[in-house]
N, C-alpha and C. Protein backbone atom coordinates (compact mmCIF):
# COMPACT_ATOMS: atom_id res chain seq x y z
N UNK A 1 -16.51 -7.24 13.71
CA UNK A 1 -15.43 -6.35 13.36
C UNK A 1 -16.00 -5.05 12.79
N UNK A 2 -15.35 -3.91 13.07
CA UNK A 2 -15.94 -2.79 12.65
C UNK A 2 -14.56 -2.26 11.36
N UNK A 3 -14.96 -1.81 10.29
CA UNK A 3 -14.42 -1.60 9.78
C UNK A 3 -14.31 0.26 9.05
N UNK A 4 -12.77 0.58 8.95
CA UNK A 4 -12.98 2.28 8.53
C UNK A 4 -11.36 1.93 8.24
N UNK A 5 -10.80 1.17 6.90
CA UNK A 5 -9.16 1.21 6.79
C UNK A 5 -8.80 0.18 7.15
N UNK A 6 -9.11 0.04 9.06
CA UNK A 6 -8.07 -0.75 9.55
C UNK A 6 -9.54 -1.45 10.36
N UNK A 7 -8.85 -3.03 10.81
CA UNK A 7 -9.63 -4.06 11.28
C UNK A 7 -9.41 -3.87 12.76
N UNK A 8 -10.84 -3.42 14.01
CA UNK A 8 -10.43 -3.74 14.95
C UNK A 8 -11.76 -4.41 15.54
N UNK A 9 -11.54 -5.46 16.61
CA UNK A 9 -12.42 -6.12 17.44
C UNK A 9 -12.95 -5.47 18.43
N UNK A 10 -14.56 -5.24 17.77
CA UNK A 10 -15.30 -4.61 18.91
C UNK A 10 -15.31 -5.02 20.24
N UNK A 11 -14.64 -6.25 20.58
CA UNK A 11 -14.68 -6.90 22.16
C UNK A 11 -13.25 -5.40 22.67
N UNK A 12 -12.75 -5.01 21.94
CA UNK A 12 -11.33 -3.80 22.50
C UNK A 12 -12.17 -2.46 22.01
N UNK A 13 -13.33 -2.35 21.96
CA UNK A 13 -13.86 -0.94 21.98
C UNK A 13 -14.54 -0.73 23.20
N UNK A 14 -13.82 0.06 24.37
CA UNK A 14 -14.82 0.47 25.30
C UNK A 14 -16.12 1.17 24.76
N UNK A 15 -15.84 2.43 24.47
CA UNK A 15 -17.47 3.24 24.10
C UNK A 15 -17.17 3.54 22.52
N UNK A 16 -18.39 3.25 21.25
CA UNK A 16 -18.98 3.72 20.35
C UNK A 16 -20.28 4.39 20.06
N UNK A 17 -19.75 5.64 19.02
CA UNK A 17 -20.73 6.56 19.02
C UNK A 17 -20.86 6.71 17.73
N UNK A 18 -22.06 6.53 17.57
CA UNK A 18 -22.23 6.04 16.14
C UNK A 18 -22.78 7.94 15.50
N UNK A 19 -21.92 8.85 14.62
CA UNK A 19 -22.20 9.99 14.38
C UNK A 19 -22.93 10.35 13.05
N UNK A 20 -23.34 10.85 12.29
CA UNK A 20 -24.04 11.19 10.95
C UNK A 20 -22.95 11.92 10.65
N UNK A 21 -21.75 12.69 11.22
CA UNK A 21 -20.85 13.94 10.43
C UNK A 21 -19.72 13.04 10.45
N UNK A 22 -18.87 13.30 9.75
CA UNK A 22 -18.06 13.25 9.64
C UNK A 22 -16.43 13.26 10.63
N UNK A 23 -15.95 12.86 11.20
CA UNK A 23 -14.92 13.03 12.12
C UNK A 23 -14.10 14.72 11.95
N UNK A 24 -14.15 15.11 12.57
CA UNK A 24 -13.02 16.57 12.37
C UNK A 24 -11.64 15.91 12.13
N UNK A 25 -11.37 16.60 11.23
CA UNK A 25 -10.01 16.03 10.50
C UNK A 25 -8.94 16.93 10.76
N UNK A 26 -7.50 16.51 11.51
CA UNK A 26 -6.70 17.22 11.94
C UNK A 26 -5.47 16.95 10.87
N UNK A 27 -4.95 18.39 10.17
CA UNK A 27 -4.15 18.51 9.38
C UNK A 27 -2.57 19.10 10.18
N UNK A 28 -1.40 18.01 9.65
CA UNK A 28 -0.43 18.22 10.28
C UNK A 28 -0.07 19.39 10.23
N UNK A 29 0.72 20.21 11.37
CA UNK A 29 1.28 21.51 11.39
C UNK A 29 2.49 21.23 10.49
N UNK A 30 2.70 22.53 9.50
CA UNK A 30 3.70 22.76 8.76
C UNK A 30 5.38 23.03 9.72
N UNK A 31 6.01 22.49 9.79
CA UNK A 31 7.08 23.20 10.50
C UNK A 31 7.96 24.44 10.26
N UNK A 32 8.23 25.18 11.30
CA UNK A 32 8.73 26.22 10.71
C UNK A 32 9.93 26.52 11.18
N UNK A 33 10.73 27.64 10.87
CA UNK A 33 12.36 27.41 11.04
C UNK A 33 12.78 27.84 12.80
N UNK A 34 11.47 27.85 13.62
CA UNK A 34 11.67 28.30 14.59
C UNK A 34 11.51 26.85 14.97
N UNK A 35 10.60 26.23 14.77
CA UNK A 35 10.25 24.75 15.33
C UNK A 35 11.27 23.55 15.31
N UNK A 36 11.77 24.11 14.00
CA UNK A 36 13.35 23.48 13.36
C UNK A 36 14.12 22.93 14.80
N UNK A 37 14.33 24.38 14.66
CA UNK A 37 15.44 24.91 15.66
C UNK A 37 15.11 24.35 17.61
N UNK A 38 14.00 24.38 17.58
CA UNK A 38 13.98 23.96 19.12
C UNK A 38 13.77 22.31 19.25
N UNK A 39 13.59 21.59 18.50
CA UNK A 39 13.83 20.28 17.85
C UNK A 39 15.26 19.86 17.67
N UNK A 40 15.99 20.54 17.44
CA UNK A 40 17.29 20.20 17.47
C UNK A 40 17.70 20.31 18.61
N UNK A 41 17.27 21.20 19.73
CA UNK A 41 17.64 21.91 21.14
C UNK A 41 17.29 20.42 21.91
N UNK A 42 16.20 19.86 21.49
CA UNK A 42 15.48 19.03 22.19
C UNK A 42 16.10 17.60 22.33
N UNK A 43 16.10 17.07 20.45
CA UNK A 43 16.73 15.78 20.27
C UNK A 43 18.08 15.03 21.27
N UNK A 44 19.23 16.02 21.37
CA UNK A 44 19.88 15.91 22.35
C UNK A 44 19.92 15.30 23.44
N UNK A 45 18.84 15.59 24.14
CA UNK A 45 18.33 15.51 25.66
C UNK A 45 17.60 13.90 25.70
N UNK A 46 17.17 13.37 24.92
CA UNK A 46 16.46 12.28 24.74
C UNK A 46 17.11 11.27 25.04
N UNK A 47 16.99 10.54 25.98
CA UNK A 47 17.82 9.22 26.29
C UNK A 47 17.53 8.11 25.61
N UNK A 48 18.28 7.07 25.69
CA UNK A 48 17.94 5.94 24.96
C UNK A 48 16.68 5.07 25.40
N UNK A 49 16.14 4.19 24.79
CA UNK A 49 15.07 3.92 24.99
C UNK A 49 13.85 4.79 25.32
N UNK A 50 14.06 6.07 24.85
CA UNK A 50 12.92 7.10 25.44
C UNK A 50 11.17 6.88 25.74
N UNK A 51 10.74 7.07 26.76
CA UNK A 51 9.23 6.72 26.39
C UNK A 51 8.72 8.18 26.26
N UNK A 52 7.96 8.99 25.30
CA UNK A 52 7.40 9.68 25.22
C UNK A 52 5.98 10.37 24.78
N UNK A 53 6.14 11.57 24.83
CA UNK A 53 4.23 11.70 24.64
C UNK A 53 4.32 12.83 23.47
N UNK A 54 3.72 12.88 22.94
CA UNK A 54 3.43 13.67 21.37
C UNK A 54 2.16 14.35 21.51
N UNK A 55 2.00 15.81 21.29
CA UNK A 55 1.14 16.05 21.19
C UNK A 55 0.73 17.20 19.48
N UNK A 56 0.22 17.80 19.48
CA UNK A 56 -0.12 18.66 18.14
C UNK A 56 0.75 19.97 18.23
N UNK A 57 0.69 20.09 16.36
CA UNK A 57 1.30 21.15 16.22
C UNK A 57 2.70 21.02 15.85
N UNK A 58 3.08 22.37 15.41
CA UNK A 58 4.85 22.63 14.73
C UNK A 58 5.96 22.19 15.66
N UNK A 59 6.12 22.30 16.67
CA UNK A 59 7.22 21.40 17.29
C UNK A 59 6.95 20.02 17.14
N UNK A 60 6.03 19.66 17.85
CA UNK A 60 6.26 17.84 17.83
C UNK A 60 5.72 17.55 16.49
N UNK A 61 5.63 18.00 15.35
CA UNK A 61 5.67 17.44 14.14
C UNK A 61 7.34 17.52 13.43
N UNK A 62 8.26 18.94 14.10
CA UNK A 62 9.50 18.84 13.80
C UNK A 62 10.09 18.26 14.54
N UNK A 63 10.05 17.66 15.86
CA UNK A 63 10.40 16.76 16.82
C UNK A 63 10.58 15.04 16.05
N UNK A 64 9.09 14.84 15.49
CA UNK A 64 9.11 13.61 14.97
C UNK A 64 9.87 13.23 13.48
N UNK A 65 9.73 14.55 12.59
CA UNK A 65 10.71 14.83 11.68
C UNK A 65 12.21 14.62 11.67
N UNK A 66 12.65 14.90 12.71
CA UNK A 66 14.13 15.36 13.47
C UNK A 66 14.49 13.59 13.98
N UNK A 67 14.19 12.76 14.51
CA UNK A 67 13.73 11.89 15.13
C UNK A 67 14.30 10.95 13.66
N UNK A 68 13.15 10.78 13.23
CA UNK A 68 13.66 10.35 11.83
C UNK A 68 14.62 10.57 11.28
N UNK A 69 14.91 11.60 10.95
CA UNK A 69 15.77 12.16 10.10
C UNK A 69 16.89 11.82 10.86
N UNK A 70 17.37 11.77 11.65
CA UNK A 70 18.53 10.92 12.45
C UNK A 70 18.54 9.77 13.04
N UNK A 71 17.79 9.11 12.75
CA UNK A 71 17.53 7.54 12.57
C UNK A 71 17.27 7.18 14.18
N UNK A 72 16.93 8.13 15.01
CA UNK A 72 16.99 7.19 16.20
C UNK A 72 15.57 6.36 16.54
N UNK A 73 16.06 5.53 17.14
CA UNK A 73 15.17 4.22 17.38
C UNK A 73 14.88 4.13 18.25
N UNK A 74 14.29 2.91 18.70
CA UNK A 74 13.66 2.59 19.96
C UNK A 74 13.20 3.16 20.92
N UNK A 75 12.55 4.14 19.76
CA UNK A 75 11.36 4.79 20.91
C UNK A 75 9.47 4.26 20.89
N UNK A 76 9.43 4.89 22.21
CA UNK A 76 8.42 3.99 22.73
C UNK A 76 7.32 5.58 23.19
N UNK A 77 5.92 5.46 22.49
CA UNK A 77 5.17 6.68 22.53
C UNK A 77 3.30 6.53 23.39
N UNK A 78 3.02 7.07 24.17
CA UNK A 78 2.31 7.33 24.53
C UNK A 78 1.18 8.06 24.55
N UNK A 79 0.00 8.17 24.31
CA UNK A 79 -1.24 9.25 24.75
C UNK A 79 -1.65 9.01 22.82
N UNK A 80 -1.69 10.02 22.41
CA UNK A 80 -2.29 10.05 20.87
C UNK A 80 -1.36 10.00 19.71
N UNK A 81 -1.98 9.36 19.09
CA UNK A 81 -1.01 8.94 17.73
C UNK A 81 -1.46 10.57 16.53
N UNK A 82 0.04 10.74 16.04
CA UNK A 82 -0.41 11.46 15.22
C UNK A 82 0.24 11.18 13.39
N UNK A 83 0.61 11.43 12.55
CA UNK A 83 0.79 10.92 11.57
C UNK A 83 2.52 10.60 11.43
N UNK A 84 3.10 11.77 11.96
CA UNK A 84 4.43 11.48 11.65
C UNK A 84 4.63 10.02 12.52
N UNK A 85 4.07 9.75 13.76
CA UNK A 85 4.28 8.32 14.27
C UNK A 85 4.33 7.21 13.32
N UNK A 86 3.42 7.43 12.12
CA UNK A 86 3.23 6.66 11.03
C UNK A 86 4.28 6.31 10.31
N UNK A 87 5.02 7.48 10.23
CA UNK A 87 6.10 7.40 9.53
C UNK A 87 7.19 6.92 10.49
N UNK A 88 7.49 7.12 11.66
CA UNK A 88 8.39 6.37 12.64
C UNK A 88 8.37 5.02 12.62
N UNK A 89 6.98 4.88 12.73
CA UNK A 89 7.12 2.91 12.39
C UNK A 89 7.40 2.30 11.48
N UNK A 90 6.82 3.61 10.22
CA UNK A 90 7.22 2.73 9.09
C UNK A 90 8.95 2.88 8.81
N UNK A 91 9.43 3.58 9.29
CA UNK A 91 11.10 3.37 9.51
C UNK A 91 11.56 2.66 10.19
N UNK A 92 10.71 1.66 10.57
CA UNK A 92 11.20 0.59 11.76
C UNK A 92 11.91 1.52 13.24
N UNK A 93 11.30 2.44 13.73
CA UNK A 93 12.09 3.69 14.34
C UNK A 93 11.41 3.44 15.85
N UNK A 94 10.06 2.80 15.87
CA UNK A 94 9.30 2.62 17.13
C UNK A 94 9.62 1.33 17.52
N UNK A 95 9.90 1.03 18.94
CA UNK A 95 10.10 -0.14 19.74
C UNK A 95 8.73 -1.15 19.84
N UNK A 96 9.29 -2.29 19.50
CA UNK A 96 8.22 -3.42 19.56
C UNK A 96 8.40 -4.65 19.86
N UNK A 97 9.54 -4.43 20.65
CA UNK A 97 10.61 -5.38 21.28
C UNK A 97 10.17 -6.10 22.73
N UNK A 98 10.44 -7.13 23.74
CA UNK A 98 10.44 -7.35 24.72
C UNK A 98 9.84 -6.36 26.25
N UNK A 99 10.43 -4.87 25.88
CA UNK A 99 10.17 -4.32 27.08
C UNK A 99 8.87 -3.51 26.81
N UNK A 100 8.01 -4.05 25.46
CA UNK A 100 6.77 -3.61 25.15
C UNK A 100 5.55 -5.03 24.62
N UNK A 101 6.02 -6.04 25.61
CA UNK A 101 5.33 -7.28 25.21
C UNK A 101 3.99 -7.47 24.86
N UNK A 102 2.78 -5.99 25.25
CA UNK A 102 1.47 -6.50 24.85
C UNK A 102 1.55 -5.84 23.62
N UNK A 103 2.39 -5.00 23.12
CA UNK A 103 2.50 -4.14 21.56
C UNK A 103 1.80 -5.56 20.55
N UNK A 104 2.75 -6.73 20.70
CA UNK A 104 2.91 -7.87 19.98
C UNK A 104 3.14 -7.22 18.41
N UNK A 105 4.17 -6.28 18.34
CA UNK A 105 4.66 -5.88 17.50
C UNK A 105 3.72 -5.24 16.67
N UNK A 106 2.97 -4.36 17.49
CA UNK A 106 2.15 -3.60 16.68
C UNK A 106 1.87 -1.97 17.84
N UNK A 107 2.23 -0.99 17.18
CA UNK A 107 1.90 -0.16 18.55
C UNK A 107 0.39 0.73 18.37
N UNK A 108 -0.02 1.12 19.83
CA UNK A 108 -1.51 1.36 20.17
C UNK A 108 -0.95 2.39 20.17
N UNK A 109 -2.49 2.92 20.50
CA UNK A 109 -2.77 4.37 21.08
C UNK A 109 -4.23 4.61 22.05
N UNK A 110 -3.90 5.42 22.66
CA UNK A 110 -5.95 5.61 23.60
C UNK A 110 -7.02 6.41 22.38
N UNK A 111 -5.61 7.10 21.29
CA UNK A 111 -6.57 7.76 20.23
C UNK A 111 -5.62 8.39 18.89
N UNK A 112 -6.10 8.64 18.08
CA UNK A 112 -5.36 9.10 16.89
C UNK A 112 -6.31 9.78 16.20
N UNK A 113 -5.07 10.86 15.33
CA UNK A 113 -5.82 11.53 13.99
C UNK A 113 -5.05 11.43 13.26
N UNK A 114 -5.63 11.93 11.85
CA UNK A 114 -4.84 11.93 10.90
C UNK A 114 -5.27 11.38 9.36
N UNK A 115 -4.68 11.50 8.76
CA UNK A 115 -4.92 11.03 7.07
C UNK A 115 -5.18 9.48 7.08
């Protein structure tokens, strides 16, 4: 087991690179009242059960904000984890239900940053 926080089984690590520096540390974008605003434009449009992809920066940090903040659920996320996801799960807000059976009630990612 390799350990940094969280416990994972090196038999589920394709490639390790063992570095001397430090990881570059990605600090969430602040949202701003423009980001607000196209987040609200957006939420709308989102169907139920949504599967989606998150990437960096002031919208999809007010996207995931927005998200929350109106309690919707059962969404299901793809490509890189970023922190507000953190907070989606911990609102019970991410799907970990049946139509995501290898989750086993825990959701992945191919990669993440964050605090």
């Amino acid at each position: 087991m390799i350990s940094c926080g969280a416990m994972v089984d090196a038999r589920n690590i394709d490639i390790l690179v063992d570095a001397q520096e430090p990881p570059v540390e990605y600090a969430p974008a602040e949202p701003s009242e423009i980001s607000r605003r196209i987040s609200e434009n957006i939420i709308p449009l989102i169907p139920e059960q949504p599967l989606l992809q998150i990437g960096i920066g002031s919208i999809p940090e007010s996207l995931l904000a927005g998200l929350q903040a109106q309690g919707i659920g059962d969404l299901r996320f793809v490509g890189m984890a970023v922190d507000g996801l953190a907070d989606l799960y911990d609102a019970g807000l991410i799907a970990t239900d049946e139509l995501w059976p290898t989750l086993r009630s825990r959701p992945r990612s191919s990669w993440a940053r964050g605090d």
